[in-house]
C-alpha atoms as a PDB file:
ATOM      1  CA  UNK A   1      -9.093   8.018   2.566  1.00  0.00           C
ATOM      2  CA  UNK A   2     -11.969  10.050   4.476  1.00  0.00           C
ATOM      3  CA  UNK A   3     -12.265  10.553   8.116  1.00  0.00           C
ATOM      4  CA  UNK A   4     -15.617  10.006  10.705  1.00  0.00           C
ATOM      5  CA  UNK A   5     -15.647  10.960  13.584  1.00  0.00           C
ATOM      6  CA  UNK A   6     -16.128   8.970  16.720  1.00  0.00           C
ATOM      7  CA  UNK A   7     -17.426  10.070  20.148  1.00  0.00           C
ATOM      8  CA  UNK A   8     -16.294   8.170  23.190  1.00  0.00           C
ATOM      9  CA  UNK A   9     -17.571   8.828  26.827  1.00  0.00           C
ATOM     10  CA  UNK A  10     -14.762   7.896  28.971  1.00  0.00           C
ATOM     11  CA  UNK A  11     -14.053   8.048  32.773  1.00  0.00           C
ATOM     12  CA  UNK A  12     -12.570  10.967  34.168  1.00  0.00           C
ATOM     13  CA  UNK A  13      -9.644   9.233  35.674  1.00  0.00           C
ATOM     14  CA  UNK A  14      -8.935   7.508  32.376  1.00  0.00           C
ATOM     15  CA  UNK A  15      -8.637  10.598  30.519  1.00  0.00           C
ATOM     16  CA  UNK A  16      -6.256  11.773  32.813  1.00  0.00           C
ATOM     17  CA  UNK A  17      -3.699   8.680  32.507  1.00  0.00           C
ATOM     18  CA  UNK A  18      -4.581   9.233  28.693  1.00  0.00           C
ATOM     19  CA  UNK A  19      -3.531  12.633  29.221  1.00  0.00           C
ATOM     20  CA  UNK A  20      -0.369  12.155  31.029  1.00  0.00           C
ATOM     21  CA  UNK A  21       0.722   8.862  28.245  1.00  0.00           C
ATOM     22  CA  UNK A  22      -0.014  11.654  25.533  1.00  0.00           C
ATOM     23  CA  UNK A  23       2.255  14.349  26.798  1.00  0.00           C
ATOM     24  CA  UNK A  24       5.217  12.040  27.464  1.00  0.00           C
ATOM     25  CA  UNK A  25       5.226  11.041  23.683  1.00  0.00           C
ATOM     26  CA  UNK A  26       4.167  14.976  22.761  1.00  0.00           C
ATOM     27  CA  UNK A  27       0.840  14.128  21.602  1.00  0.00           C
ATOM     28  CA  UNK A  28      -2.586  15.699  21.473  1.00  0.00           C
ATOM     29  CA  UNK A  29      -5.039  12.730  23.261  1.00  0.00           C
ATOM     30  CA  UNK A  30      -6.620  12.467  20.262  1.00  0.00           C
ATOM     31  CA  UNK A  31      -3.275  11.146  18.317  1.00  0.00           C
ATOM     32  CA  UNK A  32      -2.517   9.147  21.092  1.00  0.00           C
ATOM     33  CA  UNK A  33      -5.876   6.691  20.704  1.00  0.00           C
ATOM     34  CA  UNK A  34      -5.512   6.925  17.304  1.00  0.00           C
ATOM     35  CA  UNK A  35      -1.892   5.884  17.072  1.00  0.00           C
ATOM     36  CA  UNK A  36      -3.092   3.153  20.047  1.00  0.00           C
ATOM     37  CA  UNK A  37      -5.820   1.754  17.879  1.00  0.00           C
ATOM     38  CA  UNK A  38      -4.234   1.389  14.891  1.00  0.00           C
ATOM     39  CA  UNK A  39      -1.104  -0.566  16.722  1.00  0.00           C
ATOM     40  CA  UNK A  40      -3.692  -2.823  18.255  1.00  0.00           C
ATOM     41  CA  UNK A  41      -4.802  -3.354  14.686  1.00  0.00           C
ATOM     42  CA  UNK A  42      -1.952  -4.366  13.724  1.00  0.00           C
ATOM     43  CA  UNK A  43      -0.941  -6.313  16.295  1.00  0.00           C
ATOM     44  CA  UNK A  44      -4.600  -8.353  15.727  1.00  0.00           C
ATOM     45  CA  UNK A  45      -3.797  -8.541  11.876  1.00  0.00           C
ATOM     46  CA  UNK A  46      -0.634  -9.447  12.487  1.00  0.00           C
ATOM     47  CA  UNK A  47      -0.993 -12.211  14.449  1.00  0.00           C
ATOM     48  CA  UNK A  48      -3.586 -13.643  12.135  1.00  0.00           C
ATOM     49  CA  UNK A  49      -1.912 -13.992   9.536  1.00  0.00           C
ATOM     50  CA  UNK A  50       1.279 -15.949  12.068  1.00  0.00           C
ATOM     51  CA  UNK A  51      -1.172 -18.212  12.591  1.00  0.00           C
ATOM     52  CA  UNK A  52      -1.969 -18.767   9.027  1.00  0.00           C
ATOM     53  CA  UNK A  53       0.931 -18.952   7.855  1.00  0.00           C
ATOM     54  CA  UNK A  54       1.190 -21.477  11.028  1.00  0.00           C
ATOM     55  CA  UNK A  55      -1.600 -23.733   9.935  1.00  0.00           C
ATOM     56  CA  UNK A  56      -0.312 -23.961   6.238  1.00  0.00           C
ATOM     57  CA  UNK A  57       3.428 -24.324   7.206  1.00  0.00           C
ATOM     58  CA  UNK A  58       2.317 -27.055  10.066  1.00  0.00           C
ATOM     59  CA  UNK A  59      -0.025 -28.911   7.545  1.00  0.00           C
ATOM     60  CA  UNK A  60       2.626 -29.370   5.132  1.00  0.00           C
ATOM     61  CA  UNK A  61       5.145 -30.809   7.961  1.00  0.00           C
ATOM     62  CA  UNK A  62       2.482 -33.246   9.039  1.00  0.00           C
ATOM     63  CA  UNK A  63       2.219 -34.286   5.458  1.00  0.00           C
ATOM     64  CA  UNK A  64       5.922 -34.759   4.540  1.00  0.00           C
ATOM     65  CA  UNK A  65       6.508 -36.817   8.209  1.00  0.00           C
ATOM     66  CA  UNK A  66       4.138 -39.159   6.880  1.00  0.00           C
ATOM     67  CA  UNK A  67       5.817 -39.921   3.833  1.00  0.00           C
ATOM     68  CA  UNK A  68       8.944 -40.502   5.050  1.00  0.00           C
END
């Protein structure tokens, strides 16, 4: 898998709370959105698929109350 690069402007004081979340873990900034990004990715993908597997389990409920 290839990399591109991506250029962010960001606020000054954001940057520095970026900074100081960064160092706790022992991470360059640049790992830290990355690592960020890719949990929130996740975490969206994740979820999506809960509530898939939601709708299909909850359809099938539905279905077997009504034959009873």
């Amino acid at each position: 898998m290839g990399s591109t690069v991506l250029s962010l402007r960001i606020d000054g004081e954001l940057l520095d709370r970026l900074k100081q979340h960064a160092a706790r873990r022992g991470m360059s900034v640049q790992d830290y959105v990355v690592r960020t990004l890719i949990r929130d990715d996740f975490d969206e993908r994740f979820q999506a698929a809960v509530d898939e597997t939601e709708k299909f389990y909850g359809a099938q409920e539905v279905a077997a109350e009504e034959v009873t």
